[in-house]
PDB file of N, CA and C in Angstrom:
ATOM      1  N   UNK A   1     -40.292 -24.260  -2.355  1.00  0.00           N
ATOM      2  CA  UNK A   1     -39.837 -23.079  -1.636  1.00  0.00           C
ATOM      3  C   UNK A   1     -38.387 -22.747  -1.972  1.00  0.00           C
ATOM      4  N   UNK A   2     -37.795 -24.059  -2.126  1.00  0.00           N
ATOM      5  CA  UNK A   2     -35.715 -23.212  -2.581  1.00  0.00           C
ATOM      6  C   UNK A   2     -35.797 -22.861  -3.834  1.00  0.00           C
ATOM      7  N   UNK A   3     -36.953 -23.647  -4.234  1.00  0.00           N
ATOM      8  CA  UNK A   3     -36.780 -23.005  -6.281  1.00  0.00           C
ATOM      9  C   UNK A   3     -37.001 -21.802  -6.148  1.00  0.00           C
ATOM     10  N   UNK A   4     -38.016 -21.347  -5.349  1.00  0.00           N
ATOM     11  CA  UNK A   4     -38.197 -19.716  -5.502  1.00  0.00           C
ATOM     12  C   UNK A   4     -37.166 -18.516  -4.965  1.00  0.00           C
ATOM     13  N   UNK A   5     -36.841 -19.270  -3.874  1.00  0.00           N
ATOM     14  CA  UNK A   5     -35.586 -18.511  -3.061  1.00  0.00           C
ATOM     15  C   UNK A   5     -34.251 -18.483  -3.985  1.00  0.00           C
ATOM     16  N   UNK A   6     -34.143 -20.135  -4.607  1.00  0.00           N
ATOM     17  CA  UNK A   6     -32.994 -19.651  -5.601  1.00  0.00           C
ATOM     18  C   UNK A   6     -32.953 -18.442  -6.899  1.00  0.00           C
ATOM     19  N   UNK A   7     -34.290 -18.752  -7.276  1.00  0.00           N
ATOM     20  CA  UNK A   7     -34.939 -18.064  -8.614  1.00  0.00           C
ATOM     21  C   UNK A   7     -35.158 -16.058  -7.753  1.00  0.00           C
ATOM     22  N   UNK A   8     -35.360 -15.999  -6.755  1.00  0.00           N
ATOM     23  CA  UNK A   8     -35.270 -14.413  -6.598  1.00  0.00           C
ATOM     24  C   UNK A   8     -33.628 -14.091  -5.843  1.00  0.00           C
ATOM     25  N   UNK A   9     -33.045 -14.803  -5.446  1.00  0.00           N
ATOM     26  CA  UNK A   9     -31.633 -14.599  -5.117  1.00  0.00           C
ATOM     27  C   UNK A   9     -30.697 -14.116  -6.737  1.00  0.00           C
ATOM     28  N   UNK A  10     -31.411 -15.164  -7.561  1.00  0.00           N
ATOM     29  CA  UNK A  10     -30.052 -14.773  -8.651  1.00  0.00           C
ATOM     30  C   UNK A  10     -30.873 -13.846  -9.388  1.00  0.00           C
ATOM     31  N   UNK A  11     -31.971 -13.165  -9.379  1.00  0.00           N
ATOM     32  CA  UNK A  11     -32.601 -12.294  -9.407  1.00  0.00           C
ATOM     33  C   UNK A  11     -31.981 -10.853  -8.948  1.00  0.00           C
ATOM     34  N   UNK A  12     -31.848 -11.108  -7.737  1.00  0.00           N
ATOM     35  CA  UNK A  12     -31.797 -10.028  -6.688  1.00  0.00           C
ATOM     36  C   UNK A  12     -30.174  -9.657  -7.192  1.00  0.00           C
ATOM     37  N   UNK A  13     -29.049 -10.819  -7.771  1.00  0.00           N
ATOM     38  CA  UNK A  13     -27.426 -10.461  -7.867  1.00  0.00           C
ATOM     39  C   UNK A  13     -27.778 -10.100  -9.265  1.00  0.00           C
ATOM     40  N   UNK A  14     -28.518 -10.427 -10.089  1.00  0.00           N
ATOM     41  CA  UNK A  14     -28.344  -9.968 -11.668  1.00  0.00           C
ATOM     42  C   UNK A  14     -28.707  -8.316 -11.589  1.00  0.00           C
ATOM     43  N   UNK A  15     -29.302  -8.033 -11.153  1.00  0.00           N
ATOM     44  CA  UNK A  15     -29.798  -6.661 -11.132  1.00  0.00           C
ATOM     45  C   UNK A  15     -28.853  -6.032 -10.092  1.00  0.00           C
ATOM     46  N   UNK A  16     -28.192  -6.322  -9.347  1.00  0.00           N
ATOM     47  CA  UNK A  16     -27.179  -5.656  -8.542  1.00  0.00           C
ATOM     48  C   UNK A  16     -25.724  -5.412  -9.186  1.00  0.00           C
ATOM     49  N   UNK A  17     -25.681  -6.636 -10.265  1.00  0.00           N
ATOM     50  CA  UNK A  17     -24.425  -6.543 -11.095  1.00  0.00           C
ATOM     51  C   UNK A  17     -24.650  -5.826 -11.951  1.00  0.00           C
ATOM     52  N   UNK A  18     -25.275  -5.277 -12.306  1.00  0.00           N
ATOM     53  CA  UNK A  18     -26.145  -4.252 -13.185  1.00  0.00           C
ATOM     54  C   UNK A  18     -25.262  -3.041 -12.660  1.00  0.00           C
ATOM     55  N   UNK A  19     -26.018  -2.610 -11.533  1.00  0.00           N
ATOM     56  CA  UNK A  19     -25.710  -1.420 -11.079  1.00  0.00           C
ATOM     57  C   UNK A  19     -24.034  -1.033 -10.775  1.00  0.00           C
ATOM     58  N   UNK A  20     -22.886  -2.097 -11.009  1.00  0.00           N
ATOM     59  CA  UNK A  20     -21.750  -2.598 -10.910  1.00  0.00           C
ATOM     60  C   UNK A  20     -21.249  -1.615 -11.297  1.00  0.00           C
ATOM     61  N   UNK A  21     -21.351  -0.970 -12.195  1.00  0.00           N
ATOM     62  CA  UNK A  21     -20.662  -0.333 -13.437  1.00  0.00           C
ATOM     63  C   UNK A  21     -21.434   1.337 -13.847  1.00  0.00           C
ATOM     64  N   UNK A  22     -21.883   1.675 -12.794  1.00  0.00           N
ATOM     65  CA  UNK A  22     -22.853   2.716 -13.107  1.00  0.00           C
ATOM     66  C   UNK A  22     -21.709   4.050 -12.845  1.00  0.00           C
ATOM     67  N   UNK A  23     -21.003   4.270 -11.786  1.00  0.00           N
ATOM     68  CA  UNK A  23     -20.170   5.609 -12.498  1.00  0.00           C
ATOM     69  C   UNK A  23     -19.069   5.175 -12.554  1.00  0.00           C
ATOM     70  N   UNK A  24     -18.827   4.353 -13.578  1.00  0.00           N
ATOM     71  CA  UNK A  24     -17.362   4.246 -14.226  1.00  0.00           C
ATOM     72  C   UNK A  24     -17.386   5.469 -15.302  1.00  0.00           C
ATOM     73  N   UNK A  25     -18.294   5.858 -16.043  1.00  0.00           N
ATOM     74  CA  UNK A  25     -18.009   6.623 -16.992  1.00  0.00           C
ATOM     75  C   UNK A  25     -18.929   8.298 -16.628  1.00  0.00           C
ATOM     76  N   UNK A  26     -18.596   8.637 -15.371  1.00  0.00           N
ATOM     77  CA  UNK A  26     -18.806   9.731 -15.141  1.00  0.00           C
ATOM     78  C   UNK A  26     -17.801  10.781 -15.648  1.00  0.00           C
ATOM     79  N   UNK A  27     -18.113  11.743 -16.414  1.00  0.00           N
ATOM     80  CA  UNK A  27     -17.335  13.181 -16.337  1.00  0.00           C
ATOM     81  C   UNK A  27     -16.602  13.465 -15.231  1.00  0.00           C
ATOM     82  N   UNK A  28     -14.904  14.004 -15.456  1.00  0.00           N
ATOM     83  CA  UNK A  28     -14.529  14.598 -14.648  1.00  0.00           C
ATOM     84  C   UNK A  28     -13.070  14.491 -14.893  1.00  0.00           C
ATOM     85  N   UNK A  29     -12.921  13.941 -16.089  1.00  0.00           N
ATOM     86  CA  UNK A  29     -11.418  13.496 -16.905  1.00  0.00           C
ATOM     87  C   UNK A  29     -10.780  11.888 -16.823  1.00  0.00           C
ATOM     88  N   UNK A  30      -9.783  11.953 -17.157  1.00  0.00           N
ATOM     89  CA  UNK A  30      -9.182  11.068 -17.077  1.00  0.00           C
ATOM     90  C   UNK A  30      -8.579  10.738 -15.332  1.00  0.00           C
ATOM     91  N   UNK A  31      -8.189   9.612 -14.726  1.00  0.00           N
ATOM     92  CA  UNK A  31      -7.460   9.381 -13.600  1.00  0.00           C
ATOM     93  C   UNK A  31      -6.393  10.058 -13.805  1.00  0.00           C
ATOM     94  N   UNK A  32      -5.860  10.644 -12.339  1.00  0.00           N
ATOM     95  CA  UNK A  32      -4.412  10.812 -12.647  1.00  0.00           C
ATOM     96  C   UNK A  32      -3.474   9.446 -11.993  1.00  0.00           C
ATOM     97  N   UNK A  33      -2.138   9.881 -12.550  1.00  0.00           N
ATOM     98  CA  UNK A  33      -1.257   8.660 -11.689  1.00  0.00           C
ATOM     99  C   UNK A  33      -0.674   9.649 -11.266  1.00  0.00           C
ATOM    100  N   UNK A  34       0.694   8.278 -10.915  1.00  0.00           N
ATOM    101  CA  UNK A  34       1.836   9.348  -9.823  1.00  0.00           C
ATOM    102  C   UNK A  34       2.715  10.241 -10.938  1.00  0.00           C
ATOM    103  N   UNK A  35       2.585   9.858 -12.601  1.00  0.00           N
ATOM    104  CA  UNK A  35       3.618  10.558 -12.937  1.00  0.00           C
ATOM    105  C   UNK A  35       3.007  11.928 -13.281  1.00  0.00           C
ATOM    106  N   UNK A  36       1.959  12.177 -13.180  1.00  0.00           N
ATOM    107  CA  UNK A  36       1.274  13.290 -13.563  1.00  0.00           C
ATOM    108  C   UNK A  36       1.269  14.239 -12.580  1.00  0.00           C
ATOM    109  N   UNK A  37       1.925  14.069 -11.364  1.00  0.00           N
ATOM    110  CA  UNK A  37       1.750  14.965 -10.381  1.00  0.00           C
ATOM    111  C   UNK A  37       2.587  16.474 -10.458  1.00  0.00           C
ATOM    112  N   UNK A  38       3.194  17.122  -9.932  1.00  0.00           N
ATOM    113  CA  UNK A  38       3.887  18.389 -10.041  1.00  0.00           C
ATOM    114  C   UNK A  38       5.194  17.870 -10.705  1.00  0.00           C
ATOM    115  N   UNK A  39       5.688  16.815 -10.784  1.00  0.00           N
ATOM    116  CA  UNK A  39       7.049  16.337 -11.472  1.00  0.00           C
ATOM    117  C   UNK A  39       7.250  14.988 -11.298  1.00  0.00           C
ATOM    118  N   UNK A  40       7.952  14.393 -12.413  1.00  0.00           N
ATOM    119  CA  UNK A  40       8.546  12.773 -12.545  1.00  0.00           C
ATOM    120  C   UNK A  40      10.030  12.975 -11.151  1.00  0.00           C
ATOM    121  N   UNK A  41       9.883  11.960 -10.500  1.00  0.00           N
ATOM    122  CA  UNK A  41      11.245  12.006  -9.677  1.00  0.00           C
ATOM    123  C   UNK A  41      12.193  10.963 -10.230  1.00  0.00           C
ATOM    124  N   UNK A  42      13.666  11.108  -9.854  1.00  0.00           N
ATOM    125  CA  UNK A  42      14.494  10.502 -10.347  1.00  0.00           C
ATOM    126  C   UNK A  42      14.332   9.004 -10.582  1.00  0.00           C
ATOM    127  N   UNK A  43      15.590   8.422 -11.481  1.00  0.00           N
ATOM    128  CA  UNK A  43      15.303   7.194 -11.557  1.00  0.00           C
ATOM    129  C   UNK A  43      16.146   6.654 -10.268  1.00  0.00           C
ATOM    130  N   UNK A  44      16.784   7.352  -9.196  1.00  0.00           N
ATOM    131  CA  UNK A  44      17.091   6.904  -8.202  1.00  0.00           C
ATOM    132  C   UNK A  44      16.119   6.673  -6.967  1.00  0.00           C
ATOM    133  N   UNK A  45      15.325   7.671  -6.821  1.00  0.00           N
ATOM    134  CA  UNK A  45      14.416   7.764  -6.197  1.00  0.00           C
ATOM    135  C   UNK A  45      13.054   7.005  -6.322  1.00  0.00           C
ATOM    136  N   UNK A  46      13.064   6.903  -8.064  1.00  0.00           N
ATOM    137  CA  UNK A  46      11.842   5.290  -8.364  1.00  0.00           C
ATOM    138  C   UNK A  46      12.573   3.968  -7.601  1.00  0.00           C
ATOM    139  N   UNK A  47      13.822   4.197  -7.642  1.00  0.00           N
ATOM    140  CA  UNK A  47      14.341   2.809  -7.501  1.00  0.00           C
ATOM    141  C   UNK A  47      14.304   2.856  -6.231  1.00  0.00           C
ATOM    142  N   UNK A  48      14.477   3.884  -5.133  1.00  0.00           N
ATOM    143  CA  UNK A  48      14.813   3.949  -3.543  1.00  0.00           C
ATOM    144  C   UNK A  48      13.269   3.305  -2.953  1.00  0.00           C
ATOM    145  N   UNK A  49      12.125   3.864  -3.833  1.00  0.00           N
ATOM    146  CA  UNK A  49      11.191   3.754  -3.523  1.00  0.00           C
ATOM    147  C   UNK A  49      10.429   2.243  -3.760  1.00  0.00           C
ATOM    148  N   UNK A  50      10.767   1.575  -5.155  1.00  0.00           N
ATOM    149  CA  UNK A  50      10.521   0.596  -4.935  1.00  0.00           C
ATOM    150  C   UNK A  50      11.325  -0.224  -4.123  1.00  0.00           C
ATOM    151  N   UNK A  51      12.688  -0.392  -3.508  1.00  0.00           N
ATOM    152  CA  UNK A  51      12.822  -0.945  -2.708  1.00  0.00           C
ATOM    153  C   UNK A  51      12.589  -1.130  -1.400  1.00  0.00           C
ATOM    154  N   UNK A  52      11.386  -0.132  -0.873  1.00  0.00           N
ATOM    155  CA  UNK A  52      11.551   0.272   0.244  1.00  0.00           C
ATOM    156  C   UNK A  52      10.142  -0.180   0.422  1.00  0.00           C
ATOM    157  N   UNK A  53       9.543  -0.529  -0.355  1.00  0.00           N
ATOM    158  CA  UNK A  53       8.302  -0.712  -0.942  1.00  0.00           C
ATOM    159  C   UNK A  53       8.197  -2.396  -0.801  1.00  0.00           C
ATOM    160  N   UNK A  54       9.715  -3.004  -1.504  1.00  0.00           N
ATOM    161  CA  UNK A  54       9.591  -4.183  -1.298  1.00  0.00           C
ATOM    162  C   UNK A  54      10.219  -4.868  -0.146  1.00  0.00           C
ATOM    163  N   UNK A  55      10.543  -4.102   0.876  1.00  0.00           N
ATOM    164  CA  UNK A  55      11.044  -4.473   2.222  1.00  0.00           C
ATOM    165  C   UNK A  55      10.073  -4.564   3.025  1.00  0.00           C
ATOM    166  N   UNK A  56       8.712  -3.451   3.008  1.00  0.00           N
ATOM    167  CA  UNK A  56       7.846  -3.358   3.233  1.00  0.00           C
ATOM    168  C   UNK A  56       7.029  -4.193   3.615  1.00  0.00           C
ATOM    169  N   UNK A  57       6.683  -5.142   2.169  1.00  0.00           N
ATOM    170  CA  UNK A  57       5.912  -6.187   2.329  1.00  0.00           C
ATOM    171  C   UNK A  57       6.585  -7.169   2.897  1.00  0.00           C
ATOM    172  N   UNK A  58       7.965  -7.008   2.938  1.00  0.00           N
ATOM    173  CA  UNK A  58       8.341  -8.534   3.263  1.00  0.00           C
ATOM    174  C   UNK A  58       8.211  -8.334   5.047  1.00  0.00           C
ATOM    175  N   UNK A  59       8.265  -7.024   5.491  1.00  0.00           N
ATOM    176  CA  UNK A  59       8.383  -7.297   6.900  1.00  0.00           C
ATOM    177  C   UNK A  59       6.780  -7.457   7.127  1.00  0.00           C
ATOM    178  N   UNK A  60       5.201  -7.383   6.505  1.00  0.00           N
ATOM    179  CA  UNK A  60       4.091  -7.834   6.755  1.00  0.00           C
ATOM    180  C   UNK A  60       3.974  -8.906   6.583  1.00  0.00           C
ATOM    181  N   UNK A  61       4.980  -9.328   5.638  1.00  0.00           N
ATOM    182  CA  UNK A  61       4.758 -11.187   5.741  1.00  0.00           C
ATOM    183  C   UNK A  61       5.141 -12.065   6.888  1.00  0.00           C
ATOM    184  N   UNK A  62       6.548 -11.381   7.693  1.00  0.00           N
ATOM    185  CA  UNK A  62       6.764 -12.001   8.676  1.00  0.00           C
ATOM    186  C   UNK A  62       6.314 -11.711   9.960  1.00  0.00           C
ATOM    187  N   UNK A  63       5.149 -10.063   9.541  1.00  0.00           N
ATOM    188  CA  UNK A  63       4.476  -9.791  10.813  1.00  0.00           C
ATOM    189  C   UNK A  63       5.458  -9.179  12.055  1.00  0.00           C
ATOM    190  N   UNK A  64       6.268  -8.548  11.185  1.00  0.00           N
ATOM    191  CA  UNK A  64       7.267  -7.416  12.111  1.00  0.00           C
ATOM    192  C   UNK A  64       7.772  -6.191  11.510  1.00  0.00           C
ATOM    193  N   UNK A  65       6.094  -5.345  10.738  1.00  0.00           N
ATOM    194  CA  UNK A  65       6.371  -4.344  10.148  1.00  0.00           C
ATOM    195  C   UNK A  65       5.767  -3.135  11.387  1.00  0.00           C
ATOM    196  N   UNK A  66       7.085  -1.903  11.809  1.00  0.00           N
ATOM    197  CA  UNK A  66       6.741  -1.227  12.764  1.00  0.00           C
ATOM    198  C   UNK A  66       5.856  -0.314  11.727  1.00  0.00           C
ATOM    199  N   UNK A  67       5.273   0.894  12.989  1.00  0.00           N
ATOM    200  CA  UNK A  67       4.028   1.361  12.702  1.00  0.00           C
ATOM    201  C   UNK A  67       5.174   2.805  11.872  1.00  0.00           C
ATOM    202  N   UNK A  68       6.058   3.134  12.505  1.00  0.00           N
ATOM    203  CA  UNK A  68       6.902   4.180  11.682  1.00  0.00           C
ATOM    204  C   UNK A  68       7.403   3.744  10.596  1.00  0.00           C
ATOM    205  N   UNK A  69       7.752   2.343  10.283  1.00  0.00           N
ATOM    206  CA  UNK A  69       8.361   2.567   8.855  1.00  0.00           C
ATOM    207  C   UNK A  69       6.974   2.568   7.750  1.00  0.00           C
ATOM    208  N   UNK A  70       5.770   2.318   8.339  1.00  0.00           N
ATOM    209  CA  UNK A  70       4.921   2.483   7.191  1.00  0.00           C
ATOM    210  C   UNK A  70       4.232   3.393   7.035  1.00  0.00           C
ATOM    211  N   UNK A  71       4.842   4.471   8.256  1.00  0.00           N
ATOM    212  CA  UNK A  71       4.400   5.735   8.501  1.00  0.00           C
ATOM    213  C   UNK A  71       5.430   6.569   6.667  1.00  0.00           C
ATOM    214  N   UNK A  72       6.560   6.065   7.687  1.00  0.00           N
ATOM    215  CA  UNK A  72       7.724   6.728   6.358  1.00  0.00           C
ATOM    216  C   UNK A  72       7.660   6.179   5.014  1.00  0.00           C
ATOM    217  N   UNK A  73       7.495   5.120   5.103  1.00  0.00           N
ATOM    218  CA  UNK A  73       6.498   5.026   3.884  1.00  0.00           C
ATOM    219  C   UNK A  73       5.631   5.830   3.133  1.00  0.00           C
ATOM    220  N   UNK A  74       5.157   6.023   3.722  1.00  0.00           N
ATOM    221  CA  UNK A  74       3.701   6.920   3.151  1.00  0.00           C
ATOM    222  C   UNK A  74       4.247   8.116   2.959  1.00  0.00           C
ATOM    223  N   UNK A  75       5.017   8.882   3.781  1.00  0.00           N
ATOM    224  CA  UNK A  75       5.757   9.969   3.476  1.00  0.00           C
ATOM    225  C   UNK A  75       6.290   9.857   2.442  1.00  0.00           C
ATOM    226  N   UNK A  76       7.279   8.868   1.873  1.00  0.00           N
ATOM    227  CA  UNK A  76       7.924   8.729   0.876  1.00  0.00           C
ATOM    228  C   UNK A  76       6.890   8.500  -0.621  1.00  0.00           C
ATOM    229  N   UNK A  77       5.950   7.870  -0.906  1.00  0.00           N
ATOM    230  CA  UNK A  77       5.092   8.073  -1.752  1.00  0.00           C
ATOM    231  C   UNK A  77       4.216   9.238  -1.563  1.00  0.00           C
ATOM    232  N   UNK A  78       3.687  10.199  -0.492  1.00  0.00           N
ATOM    233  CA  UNK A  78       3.091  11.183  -1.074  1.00  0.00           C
ATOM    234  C   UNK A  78       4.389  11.564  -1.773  1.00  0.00           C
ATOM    235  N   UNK A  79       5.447  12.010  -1.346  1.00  0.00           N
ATOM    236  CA  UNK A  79       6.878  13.182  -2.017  1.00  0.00           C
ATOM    237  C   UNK A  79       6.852  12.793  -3.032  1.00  0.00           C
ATOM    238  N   UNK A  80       6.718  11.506  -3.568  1.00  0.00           N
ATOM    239  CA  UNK A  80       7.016  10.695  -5.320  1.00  0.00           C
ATOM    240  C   UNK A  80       5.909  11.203  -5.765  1.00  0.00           C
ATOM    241  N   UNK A  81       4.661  11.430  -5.348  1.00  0.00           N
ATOM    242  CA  UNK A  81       3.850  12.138  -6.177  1.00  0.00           C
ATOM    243  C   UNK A  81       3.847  13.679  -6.066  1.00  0.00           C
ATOM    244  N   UNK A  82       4.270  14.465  -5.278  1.00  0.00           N
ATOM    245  CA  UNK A  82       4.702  15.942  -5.573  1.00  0.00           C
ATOM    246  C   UNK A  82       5.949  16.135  -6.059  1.00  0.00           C
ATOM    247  N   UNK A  83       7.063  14.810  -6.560  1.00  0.00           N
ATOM    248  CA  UNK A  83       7.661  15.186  -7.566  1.00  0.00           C
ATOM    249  C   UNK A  83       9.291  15.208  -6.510  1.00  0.00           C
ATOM    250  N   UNK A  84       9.057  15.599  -5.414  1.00  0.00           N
ATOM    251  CA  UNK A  84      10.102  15.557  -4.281  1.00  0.00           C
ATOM    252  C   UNK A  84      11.171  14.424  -4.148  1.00  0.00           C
ATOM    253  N   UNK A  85      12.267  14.194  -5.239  1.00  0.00           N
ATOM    254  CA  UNK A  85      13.419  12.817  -5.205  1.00  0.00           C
ATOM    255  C   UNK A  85      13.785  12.914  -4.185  1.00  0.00           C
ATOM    256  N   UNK A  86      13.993  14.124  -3.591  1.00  0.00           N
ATOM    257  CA  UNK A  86      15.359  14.026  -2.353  1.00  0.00           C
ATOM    258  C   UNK A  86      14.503  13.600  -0.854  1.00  0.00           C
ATOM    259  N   UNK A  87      13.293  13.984  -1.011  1.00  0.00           N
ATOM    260  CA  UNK A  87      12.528  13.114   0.364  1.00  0.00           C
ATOM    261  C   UNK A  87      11.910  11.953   0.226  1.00  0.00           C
ATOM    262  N   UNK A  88      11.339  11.523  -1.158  1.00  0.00           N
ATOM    263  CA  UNK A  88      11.120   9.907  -1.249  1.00  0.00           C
ATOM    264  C   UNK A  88      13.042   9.406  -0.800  1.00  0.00           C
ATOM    265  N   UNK A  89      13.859   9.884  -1.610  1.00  0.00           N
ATOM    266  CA  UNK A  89      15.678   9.140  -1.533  1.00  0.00           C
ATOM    267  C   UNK A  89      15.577   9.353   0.500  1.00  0.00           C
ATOM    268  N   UNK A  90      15.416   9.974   1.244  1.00  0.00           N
ATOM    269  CA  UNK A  90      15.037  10.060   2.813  1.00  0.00           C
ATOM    270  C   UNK A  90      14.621   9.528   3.153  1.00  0.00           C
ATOM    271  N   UNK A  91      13.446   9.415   2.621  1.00  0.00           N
ATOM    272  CA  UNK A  91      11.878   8.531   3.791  1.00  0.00           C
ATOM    273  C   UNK A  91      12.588   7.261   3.534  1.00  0.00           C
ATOM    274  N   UNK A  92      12.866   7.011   2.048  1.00  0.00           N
ATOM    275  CA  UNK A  92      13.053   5.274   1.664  1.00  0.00           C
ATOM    276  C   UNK A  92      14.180   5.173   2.084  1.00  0.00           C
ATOM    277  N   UNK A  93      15.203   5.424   2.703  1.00  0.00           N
ATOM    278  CA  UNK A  93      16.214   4.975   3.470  1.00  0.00           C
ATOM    279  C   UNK A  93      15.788   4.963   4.624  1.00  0.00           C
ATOM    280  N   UNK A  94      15.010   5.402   5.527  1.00  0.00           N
ATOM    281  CA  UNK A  94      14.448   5.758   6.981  1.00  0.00           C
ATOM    282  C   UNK A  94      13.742   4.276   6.813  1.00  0.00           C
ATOM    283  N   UNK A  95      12.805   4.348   6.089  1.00  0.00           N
ATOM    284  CA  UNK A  95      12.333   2.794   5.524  1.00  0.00           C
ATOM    285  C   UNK A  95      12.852   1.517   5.444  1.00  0.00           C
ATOM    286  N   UNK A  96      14.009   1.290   5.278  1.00  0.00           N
ATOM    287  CA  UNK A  96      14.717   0.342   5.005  1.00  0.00           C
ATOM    288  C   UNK A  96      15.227   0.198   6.131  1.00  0.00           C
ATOM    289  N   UNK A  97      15.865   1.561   7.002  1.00  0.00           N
ATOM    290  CA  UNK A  97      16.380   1.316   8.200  1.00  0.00           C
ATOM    291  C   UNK A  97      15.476   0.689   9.629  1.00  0.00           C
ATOM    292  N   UNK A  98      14.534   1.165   8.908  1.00  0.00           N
ATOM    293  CA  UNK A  98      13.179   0.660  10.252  1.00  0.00           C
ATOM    294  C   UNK A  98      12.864  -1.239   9.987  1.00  0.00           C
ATOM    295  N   UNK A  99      13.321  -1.161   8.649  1.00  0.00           N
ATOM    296  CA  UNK A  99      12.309  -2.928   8.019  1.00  0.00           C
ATOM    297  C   UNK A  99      13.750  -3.220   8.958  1.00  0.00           C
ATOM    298  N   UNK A 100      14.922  -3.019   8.475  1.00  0.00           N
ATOM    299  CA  UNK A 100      16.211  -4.068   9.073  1.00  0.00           C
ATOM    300  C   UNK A 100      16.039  -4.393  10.611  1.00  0.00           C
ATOM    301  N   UNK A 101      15.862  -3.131  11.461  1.00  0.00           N
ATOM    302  CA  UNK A 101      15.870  -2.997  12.752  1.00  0.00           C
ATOM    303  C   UNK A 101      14.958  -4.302  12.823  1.00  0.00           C
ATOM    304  N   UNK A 102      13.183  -3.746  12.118  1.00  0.00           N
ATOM    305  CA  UNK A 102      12.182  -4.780  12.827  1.00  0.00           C
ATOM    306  C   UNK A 102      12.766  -6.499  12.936  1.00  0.00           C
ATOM    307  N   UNK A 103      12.886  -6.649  11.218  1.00  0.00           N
ATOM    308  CA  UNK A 103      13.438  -7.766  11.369  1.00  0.00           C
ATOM    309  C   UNK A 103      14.868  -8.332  12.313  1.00  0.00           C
ATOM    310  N   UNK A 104      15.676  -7.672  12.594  1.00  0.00           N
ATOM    311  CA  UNK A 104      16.605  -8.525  13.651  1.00  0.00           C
ATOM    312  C   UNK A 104      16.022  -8.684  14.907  1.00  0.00           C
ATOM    313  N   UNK A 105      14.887  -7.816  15.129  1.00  0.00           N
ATOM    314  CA  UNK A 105      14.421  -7.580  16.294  1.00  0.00           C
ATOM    315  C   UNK A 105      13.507  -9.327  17.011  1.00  0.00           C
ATOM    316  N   UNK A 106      13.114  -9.972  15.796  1.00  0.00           N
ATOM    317  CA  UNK A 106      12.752 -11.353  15.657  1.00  0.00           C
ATOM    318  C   UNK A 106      13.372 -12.305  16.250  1.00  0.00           C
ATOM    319  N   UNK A 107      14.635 -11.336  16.158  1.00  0.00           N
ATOM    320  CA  UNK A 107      15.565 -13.005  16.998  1.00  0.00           C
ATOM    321  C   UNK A 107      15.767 -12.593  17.755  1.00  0.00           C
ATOM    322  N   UNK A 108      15.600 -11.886  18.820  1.00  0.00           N
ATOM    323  CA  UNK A 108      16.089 -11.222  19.578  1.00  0.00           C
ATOM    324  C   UNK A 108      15.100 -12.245  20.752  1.00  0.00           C
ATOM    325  N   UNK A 109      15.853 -12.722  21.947  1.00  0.00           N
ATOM    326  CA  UNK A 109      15.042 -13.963  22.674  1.00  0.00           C
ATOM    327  C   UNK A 109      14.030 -13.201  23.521  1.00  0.00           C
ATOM    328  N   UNK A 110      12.462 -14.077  23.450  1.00  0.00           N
ATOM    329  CA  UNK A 110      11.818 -13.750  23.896  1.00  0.00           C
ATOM    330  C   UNK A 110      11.934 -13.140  25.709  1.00  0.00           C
ATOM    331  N   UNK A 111      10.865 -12.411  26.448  1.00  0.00           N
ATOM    332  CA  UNK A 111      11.469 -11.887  27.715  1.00  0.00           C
ATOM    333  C   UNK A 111      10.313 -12.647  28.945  1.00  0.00           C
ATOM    334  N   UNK A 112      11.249 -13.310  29.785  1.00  0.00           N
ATOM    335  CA  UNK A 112      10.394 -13.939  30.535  1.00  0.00           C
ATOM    336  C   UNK A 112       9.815 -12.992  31.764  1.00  0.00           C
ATOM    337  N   UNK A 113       8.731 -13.271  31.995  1.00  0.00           N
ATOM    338  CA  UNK A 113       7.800 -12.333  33.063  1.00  0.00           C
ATOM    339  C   UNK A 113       7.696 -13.238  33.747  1.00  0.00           C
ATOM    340  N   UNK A 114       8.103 -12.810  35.251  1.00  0.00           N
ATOM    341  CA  UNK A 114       7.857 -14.398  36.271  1.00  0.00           C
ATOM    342  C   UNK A 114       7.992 -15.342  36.359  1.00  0.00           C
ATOM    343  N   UNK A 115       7.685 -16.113  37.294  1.00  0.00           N
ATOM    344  CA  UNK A 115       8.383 -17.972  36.860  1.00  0.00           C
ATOM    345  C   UNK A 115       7.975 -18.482  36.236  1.00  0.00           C
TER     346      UNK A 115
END
């Protein structure tokens, strides 16, 4: 009985890995990226953005990333893809200012409720 169960299980994944790959090569062009959008943004604004990007993760690592800076976040990468330097160079400072806040906010001593 497991010979058969094994023998139609890898059955059942070979023919599913099959289907793995079925519209990778659909019509409809090439992907776009971000530099293809309405304009390349500055190399200040790549740089505002990846840093803001890498503050980002570091405040999910310590699990004190607020819900606005990854709001402004997101603001700041759609603008990098419509080409917008001067509101990614915004959001990603708004960004950075939100990661600093969260993180000091860590040490800040817990608040006792009742005895």
């Amino acid at each position: 009985m497991s010979k058969v169960l094994i023998a139609l299980t890898s059955a059942a994944l070979l023919g599913l890995s099959g289907c793995a790959g079925l519209y990778n090569n659909q019509p409809g062009g090439a992907p776009k990226s971000a530099e293809s959008g309405k304009g390349a943004i500055s190399a200040e604004a790549q740089a505002a953005l990846k840093n803001a990007q890498a503050d980002v993760k570091m405040a999910k690592s310590k699990n004190a990333l607020w819900t606005t800076a990854a709001d402004a976040l997101k603001d700041a990468e759609a603008a990098a893809k419509n080409g917008d330097s001067a509101t990614v160079i915004k959001e990603s400072a708004e960004v950075r200012k939100l990661v600093r806040l969260a993180i000091a906010q860590l040490n800040y001593p817990p608040i006792k409720v009742g005895d």
